[in-house]
PDB file of N, CA and C in Angstrom:
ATOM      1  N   UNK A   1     137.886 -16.933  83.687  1.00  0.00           N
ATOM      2  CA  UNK A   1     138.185 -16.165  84.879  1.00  0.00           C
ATOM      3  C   UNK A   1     136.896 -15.924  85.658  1.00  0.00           C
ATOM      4  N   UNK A   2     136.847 -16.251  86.851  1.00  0.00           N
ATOM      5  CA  UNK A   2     135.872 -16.244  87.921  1.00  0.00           C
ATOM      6  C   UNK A   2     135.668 -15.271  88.721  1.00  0.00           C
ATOM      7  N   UNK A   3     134.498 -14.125  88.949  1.00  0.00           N
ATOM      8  CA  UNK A   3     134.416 -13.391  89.394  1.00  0.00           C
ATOM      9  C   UNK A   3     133.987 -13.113  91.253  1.00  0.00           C
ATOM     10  N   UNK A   4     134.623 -12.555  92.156  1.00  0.00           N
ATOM     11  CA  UNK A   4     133.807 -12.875  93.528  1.00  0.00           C
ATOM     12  C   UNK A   4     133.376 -11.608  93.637  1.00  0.00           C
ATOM     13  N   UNK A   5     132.034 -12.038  94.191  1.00  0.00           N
ATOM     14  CA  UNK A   5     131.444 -10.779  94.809  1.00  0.00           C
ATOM     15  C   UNK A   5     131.223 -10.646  95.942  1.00  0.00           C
ATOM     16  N   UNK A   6     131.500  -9.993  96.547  1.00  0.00           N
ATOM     17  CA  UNK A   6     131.030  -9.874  98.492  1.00  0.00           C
ATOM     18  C   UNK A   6     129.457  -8.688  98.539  1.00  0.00           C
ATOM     19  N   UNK A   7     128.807  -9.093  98.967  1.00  0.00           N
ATOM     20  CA  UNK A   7     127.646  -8.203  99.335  1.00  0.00           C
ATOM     21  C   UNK A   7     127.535  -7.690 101.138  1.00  0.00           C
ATOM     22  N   UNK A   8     127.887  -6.793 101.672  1.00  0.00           N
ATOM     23  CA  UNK A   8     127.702  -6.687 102.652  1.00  0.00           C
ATOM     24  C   UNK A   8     126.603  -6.333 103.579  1.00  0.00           C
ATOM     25  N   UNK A   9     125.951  -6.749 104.429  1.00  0.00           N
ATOM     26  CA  UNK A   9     124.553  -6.315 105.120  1.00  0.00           C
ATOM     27  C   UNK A   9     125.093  -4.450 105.478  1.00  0.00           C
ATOM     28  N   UNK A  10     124.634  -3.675 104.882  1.00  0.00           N
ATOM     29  CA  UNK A  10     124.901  -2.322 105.416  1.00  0.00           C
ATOM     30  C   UNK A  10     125.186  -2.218 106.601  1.00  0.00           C
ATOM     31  N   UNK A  11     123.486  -2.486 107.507  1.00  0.00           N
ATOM     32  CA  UNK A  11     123.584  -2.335 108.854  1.00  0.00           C
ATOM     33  C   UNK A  11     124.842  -2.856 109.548  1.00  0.00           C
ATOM     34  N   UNK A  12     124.913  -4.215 109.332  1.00  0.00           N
ATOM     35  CA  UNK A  12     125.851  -5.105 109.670  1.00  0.00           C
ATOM     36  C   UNK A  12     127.317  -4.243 109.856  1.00  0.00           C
ATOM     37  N   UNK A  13     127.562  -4.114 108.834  1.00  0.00           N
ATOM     38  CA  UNK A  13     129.047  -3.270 108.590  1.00  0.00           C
ATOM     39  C   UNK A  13     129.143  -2.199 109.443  1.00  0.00           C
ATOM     40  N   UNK A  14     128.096  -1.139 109.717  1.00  0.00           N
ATOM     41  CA  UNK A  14     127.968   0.008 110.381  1.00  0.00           C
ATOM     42  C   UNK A  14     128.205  -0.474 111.716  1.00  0.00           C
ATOM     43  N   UNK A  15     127.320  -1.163 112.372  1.00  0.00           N
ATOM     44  CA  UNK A  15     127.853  -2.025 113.724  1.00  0.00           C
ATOM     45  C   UNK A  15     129.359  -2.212 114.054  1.00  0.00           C
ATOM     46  N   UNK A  16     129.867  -3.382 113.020  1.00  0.00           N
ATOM     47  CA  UNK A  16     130.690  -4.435 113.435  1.00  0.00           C
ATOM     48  C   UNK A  16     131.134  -2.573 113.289  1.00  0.00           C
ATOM     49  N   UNK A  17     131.823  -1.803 112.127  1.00  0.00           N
ATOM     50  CA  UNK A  17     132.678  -0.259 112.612  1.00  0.00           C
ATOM     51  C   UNK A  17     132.533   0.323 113.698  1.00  0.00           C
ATOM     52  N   UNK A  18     131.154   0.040 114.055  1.00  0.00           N
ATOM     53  CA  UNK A  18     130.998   1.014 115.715  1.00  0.00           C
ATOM     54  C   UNK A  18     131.532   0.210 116.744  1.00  0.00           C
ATOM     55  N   UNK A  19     131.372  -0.914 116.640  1.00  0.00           N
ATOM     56  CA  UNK A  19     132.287  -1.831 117.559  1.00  0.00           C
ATOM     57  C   UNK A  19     133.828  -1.765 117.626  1.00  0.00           C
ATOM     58  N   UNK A  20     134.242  -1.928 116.530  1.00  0.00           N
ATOM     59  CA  UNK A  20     135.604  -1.766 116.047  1.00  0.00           C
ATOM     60  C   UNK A  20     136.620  -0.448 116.601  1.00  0.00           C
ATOM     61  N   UNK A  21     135.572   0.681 116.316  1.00  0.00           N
ATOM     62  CA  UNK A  21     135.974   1.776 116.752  1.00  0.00           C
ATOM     63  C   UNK A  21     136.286   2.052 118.021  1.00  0.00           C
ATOM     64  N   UNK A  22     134.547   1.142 119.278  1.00  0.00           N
ATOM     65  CA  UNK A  22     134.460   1.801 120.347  1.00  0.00           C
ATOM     66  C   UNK A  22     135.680   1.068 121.388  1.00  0.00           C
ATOM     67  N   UNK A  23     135.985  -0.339 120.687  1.00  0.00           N
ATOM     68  CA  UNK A  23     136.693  -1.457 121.274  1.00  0.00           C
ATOM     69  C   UNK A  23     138.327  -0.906 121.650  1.00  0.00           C
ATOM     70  N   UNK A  24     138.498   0.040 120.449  1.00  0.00           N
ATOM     71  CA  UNK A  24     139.959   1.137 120.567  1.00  0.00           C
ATOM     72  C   UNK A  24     139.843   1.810 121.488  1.00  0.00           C
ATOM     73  N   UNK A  25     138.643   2.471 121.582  1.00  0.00           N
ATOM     74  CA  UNK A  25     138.698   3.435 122.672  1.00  0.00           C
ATOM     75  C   UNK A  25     138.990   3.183 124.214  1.00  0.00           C
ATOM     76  N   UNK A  26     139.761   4.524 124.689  1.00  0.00           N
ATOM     77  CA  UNK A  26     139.977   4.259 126.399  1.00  0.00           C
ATOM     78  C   UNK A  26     138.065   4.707 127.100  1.00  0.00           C
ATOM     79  N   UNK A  27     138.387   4.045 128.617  1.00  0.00           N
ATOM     80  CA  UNK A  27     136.812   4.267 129.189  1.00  0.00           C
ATOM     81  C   UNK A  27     136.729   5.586 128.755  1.00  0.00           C
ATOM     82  N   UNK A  28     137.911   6.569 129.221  1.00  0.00           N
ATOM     83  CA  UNK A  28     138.129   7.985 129.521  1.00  0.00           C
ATOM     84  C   UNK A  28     137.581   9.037 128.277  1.00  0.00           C
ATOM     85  N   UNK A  29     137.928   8.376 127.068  1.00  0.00           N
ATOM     86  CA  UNK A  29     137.865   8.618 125.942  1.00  0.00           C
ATOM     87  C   UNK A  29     136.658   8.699 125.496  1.00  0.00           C
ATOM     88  N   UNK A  30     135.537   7.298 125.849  1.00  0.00           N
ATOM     89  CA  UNK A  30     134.261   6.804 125.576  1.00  0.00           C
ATOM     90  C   UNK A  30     133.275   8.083 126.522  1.00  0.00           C
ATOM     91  N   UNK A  31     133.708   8.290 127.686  1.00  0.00           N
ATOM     92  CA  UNK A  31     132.973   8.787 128.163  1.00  0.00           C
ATOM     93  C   UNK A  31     132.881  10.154 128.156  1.00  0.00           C
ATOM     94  N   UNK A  32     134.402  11.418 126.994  1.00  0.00           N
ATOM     95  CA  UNK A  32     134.397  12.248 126.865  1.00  0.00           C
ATOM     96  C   UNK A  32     133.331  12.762 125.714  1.00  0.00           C
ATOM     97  N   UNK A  33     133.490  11.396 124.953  1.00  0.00           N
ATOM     98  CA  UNK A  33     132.507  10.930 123.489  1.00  0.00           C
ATOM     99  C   UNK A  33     131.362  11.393 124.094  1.00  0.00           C
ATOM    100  N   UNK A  34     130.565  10.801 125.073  1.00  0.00           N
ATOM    101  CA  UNK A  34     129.499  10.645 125.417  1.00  0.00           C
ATOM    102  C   UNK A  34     129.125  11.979 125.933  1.00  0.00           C
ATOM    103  N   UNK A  35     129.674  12.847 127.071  1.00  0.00           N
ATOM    104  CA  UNK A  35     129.586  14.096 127.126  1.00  0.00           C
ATOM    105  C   UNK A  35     129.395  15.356 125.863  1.00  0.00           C
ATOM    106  N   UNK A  36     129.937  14.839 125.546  1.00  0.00           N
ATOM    107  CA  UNK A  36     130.640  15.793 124.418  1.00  0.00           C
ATOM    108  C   UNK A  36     128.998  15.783 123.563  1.00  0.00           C
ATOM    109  N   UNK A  37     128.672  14.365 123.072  1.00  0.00           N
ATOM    110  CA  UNK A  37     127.227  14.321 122.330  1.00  0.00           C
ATOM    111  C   UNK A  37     126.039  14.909 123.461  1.00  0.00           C
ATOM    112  N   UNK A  38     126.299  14.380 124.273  1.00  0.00           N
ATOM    113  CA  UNK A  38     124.814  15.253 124.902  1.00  0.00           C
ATOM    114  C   UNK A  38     124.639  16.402 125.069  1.00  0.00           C
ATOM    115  N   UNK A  39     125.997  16.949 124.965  1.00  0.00           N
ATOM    116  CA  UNK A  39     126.283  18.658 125.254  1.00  0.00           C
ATOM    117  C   UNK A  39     125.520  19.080 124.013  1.00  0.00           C
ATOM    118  N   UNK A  40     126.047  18.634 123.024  1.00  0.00           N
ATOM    119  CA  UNK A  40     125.857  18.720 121.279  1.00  0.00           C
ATOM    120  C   UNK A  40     124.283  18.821 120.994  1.00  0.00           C
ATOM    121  N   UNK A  41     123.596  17.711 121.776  1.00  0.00           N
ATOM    122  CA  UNK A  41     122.129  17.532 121.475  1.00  0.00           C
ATOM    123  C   UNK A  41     121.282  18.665 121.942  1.00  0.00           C
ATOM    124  N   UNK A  42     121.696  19.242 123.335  1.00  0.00           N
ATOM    125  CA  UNK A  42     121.039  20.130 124.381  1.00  0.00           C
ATOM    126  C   UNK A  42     121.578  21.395 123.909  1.00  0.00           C
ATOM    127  N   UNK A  43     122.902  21.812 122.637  1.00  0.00           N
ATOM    128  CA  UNK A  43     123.331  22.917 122.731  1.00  0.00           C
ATOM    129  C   UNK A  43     122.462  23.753 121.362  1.00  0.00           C
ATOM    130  N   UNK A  44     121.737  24.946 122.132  1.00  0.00           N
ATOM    131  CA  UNK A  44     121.266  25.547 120.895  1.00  0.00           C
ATOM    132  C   UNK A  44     121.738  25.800 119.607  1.00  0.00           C
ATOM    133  N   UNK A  45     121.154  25.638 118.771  1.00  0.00           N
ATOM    134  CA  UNK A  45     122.165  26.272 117.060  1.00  0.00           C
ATOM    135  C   UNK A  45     122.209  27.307 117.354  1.00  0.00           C
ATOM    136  N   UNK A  46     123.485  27.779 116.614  1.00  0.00           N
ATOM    137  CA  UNK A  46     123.618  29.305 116.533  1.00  0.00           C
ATOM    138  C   UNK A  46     123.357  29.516 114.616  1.00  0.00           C
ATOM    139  N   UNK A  47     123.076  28.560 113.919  1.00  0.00           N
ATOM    140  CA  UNK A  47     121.944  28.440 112.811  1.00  0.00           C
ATOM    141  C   UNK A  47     120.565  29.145 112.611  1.00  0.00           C
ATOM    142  N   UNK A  48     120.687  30.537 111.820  1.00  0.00           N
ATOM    143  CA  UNK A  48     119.495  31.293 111.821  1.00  0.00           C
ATOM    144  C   UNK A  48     118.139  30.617 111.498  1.00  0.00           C
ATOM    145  N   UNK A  49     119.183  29.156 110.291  1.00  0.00           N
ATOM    146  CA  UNK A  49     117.792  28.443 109.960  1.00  0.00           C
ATOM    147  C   UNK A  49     116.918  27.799 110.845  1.00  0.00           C
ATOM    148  N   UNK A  50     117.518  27.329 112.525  1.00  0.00           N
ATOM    149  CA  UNK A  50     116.953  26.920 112.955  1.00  0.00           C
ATOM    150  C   UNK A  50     116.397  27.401 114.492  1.00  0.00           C
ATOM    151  N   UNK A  51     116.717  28.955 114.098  1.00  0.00           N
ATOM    152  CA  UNK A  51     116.166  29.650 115.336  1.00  0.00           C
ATOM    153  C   UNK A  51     116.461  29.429 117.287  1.00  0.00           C
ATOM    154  N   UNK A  52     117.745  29.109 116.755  1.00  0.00           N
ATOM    155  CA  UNK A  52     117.884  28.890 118.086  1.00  0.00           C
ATOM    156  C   UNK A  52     117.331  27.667 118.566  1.00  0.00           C
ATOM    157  N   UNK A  53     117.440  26.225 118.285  1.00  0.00           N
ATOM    158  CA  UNK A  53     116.432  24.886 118.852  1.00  0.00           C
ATOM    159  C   UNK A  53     118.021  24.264 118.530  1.00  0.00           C
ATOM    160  N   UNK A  54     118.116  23.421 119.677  1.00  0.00           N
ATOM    161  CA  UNK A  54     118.652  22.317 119.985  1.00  0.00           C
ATOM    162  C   UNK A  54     118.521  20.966 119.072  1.00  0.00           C
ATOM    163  N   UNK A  55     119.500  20.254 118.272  1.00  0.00           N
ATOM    164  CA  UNK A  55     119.107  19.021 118.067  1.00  0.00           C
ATOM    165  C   UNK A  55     117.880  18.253 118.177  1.00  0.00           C
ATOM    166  N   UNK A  56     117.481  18.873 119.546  1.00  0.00           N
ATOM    167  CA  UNK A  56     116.758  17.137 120.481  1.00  0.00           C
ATOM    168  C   UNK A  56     115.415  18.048 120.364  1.00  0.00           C
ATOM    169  N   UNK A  57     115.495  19.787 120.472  1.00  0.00           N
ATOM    170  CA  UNK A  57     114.027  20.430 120.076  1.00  0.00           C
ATOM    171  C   UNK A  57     113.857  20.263 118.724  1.00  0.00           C
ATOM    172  N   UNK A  58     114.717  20.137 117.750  1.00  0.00           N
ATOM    173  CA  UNK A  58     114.048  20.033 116.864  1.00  0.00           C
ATOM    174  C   UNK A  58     113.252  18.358 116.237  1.00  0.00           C
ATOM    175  N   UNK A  59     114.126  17.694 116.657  1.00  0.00           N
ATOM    176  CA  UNK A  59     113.771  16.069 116.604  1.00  0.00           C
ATOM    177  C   UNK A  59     112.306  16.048 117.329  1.00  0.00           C
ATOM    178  N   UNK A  60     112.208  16.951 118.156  1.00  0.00           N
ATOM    179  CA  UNK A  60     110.468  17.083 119.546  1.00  0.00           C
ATOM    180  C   UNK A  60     109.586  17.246 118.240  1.00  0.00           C
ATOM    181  N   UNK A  61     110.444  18.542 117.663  1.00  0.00           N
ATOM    182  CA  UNK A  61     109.156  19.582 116.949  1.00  0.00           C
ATOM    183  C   UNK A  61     109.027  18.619 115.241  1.00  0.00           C
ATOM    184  N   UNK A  62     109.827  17.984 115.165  1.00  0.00           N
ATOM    185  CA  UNK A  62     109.235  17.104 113.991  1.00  0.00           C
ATOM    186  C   UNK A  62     108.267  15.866 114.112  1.00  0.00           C
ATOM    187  N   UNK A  63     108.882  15.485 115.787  1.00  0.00           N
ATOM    188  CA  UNK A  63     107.731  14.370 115.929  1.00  0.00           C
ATOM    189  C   UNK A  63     106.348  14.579 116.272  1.00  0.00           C
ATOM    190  N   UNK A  64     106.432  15.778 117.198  1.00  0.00           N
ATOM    191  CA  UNK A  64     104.646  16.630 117.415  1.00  0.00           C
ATOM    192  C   UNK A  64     104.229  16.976 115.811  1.00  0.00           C
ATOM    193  N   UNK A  65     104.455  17.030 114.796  1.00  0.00           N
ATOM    194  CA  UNK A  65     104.519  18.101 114.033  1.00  0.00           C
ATOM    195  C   UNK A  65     103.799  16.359 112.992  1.00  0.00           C
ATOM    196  N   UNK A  66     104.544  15.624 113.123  1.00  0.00           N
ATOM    197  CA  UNK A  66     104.540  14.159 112.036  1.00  0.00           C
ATOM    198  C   UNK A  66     103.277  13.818 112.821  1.00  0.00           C
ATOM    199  N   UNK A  67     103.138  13.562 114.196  1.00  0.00           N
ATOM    200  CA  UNK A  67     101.774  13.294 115.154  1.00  0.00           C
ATOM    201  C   UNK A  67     100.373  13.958 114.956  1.00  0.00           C
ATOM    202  N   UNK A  68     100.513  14.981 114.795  1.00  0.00           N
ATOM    203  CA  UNK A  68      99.347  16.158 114.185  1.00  0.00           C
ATOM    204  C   UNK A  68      98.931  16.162 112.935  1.00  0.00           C
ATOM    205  N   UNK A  69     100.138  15.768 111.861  1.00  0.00           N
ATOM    206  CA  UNK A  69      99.705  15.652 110.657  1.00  0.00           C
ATOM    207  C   UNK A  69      98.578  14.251 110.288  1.00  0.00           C
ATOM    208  N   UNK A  70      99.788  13.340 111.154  1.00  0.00           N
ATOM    209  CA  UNK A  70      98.736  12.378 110.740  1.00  0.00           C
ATOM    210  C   UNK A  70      97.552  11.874 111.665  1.00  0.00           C
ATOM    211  N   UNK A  71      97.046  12.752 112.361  1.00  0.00           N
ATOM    212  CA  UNK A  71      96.047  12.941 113.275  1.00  0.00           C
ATOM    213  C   UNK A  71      94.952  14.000 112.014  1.00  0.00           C
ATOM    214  N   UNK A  72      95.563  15.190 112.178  1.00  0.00           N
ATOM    215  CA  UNK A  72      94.828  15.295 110.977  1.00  0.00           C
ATOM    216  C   UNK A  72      94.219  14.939 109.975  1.00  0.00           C
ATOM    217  N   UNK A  73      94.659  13.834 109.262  1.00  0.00           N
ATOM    218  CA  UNK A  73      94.791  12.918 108.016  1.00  0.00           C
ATOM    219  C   UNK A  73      93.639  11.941 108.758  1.00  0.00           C
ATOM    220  N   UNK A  74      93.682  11.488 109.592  1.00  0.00           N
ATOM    221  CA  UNK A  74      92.837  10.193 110.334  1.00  0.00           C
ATOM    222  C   UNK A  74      91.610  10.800 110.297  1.00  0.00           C
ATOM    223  N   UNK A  75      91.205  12.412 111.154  1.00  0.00           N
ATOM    224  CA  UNK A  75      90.250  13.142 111.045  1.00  0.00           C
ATOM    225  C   UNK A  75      89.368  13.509 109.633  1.00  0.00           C
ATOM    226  N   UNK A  76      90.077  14.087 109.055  1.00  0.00           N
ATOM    227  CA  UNK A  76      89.527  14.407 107.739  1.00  0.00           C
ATOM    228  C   UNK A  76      89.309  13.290 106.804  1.00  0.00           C
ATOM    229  N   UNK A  77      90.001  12.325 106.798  1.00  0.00           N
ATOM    230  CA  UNK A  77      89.392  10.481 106.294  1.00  0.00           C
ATOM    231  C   UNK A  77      87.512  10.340 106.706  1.00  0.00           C
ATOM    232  N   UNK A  78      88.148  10.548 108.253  1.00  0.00           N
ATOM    233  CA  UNK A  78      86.971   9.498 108.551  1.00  0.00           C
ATOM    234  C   UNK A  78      85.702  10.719 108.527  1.00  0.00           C
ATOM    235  N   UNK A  79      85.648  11.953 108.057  1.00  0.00           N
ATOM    236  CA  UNK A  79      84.603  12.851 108.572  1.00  0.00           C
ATOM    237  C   UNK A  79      84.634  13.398 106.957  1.00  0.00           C
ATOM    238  N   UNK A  80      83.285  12.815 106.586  1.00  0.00           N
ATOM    239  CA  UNK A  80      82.811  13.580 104.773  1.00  0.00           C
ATOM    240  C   UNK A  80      82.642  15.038 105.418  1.00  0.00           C
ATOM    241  N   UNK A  81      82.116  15.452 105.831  1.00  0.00           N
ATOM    242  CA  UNK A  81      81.936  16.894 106.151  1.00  0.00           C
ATOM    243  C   UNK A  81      82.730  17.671 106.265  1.00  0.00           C
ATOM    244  N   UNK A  82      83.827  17.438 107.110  1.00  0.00           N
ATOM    245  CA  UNK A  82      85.463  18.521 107.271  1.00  0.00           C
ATOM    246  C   UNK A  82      85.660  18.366 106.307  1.00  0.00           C
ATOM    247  N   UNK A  83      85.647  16.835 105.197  1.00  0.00           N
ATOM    248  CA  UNK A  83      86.270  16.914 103.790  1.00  0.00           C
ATOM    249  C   UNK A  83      85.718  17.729 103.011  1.00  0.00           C
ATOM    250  N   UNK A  84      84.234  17.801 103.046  1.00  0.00           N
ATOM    251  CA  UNK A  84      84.050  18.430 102.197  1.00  0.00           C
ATOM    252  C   UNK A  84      84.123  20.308 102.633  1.00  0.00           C
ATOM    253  N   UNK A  85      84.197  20.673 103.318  1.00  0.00           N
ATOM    254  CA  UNK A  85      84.636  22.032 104.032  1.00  0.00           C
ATOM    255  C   UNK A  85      85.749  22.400 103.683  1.00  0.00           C
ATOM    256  N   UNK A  86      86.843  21.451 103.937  1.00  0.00           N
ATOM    257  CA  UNK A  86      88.332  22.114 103.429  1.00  0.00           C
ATOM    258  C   UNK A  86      88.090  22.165 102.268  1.00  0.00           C
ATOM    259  N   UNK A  87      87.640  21.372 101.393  1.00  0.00           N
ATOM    260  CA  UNK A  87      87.342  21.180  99.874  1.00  0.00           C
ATOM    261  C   UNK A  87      86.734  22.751  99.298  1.00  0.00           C
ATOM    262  N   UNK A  88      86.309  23.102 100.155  1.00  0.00           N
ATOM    263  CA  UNK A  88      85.183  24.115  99.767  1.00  0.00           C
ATOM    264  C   UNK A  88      86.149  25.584 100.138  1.00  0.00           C
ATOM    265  N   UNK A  89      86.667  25.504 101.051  1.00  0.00           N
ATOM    266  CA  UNK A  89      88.037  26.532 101.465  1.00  0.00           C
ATOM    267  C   UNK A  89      88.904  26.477 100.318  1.00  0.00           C
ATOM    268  N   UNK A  90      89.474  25.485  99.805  1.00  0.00           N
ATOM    269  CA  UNK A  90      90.545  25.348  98.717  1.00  0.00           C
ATOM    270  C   UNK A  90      89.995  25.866  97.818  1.00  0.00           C
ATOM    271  N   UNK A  91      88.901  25.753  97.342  1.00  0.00           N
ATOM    272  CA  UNK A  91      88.373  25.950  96.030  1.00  0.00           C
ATOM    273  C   UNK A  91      88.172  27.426  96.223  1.00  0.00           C
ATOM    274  N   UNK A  92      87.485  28.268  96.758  1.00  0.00           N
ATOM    275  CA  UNK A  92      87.149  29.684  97.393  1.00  0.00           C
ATOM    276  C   UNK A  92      88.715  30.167  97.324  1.00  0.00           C
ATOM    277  N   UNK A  93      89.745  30.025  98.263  1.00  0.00           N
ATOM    278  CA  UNK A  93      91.017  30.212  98.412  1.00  0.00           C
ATOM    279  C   UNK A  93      91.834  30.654  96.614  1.00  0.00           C
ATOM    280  N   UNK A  94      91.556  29.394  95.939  1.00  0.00           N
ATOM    281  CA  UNK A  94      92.423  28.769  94.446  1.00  0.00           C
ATOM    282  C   UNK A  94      91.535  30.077  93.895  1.00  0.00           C
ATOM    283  N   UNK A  95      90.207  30.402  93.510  1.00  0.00           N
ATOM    284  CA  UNK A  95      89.565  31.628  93.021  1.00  0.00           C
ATOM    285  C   UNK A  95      89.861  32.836  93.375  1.00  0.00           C
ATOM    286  N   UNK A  96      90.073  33.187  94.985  1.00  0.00           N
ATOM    287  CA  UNK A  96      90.574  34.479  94.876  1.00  0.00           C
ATOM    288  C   UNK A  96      92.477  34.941  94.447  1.00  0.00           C
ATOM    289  N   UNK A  97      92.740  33.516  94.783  1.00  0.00           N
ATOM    290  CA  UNK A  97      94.596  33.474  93.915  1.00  0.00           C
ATOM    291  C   UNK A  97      94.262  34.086  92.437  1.00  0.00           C
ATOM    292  N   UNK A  98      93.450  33.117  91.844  1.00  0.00           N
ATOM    293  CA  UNK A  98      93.300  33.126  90.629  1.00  0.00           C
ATOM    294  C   UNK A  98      92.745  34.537  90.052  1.00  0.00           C
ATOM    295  N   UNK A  99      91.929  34.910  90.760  1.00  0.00           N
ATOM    296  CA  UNK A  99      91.484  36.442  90.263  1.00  0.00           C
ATOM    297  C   UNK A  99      91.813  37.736  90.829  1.00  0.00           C
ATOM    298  N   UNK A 100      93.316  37.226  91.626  1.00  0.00           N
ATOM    299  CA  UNK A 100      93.340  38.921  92.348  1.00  0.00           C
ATOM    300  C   UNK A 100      94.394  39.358  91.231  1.00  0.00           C
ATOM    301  N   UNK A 101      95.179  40.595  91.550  1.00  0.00           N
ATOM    302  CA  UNK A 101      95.943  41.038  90.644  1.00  0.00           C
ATOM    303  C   UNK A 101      97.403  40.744  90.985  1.00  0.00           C
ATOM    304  N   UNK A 102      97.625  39.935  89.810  1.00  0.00           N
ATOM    305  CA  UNK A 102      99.257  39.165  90.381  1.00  0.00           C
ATOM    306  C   UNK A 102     100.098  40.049  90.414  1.00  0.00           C
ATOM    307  N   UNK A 103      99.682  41.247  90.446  1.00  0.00           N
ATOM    308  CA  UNK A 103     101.423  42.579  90.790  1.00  0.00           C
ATOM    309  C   UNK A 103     101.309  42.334  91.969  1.00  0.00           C
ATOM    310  N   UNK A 104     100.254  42.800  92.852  1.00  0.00           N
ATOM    311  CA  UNK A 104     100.017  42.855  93.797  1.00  0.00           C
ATOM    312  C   UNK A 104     100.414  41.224  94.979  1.00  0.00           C
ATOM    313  N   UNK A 105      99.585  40.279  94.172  1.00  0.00           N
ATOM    314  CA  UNK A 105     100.163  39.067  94.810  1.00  0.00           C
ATOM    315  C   UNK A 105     101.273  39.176  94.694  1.00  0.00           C
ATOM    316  N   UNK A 106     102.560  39.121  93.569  1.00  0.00           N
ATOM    317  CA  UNK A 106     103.191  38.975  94.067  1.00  0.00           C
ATOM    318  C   UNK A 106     104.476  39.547  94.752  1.00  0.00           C
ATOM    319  N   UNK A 107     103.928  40.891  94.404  1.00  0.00           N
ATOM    320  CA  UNK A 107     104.508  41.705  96.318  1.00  0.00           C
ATOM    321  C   UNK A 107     104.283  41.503  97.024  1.00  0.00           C
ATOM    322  N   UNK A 108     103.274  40.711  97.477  1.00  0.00           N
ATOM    323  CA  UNK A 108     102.992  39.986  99.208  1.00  0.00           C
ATOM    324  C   UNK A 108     103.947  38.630  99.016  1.00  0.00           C
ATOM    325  N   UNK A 109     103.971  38.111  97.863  1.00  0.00           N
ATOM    326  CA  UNK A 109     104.652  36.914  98.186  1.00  0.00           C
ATOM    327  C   UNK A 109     106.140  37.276  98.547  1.00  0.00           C
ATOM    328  N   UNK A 110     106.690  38.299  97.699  1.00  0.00           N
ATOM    329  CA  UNK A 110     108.159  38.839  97.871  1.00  0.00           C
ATOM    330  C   UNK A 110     108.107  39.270  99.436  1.00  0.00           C
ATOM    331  N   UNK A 111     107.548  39.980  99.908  1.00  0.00           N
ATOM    332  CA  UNK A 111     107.076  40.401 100.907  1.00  0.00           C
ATOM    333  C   UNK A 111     107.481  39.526 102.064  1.00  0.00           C
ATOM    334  N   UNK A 112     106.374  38.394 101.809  1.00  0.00           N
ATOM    335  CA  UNK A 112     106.798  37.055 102.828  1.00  0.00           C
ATOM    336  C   UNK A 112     108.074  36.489 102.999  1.00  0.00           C
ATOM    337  N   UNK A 113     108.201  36.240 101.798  1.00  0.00           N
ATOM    338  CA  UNK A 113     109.263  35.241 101.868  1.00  0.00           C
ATOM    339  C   UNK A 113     110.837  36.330 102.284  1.00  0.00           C
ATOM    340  N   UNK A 114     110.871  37.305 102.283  1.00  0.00           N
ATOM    341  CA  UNK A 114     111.803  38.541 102.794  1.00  0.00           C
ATOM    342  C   UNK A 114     111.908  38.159 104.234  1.00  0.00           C
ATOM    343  N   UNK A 115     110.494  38.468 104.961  1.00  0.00           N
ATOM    344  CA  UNK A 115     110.306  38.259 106.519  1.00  0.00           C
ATOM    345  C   UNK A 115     110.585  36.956 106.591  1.00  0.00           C
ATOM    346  N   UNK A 116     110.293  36.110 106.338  1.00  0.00           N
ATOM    347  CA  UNK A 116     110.582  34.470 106.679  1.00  0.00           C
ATOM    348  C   UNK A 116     111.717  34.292 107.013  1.00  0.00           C
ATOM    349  N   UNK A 117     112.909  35.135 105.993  1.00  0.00           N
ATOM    350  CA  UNK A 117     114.800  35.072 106.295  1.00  0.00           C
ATOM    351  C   UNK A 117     114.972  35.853 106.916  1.00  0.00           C
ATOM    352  N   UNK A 118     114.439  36.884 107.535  1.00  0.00           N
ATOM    353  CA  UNK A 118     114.693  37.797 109.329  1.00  0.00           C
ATOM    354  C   UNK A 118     114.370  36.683 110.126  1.00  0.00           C
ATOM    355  N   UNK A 119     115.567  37.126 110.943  1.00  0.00           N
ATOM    356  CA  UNK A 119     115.561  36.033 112.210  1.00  0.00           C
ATOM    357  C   UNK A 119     114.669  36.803 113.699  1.00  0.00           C
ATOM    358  N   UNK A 120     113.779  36.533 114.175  1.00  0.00           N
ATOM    359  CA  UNK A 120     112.916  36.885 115.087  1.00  0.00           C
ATOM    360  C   UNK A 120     113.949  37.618 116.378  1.00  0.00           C
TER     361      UNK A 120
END
């Protein structure tokens, strides 16, 4: 007994469905679709997690956010000196973690992370 296997290109499939789908559709229909998403993109969350930002602000604020990081990263590569500075911050930073009094730390941490879930 002979077995068949079909492998499908993912992408492929996702297409030829979006085709499939849009090919059903009336213009009227396509173009309520289309409203309907841009409204969606531009309409603020009412999501505490995301403070009030739109789809399309938050897609902004991840790509400034991915741009800076790795701007950062390029900076601190190419410059021994900032490296070794942050290096020297971390280490200073990791010592006073390490030697303050963890009741105390971590009532500031409870602390924080309390304010972080209030919504501004």
């Amino acid at each position: 007994m002979s077995v068949l296997t079909i492998k499908l290109d993912p992408v492929a499939l996702r297409e030829a469905t979006a085709q499939a789908i849009m090919g059903t559709l009336t213009s009227d229909i396509r173009r309520d679709i289309l409203d309907q998403s841009i409204r969606a993109l531009l309409t603020p969350s009412t999501d505490s997690w995301r403070k009030g930002k739109s789809p399309i602000q938050e897609a902004f604020d991840q790509a400034v956010m991915q741009i800076a990081r790795e701007e950062a990263k390029r900076i601190v590569s190419e410059d021994a000196t900032i490296a070794a500075k942050i290096k020297d911050l971390l280490r200073e930073t990791a010592d006073k973690v390490i030697s303050c009094d963890t009741e105390q730390l971590s009532q500031r941490m409870a602390d924080a992370f309390v304010s972080s879930l209030r919504r501004d």
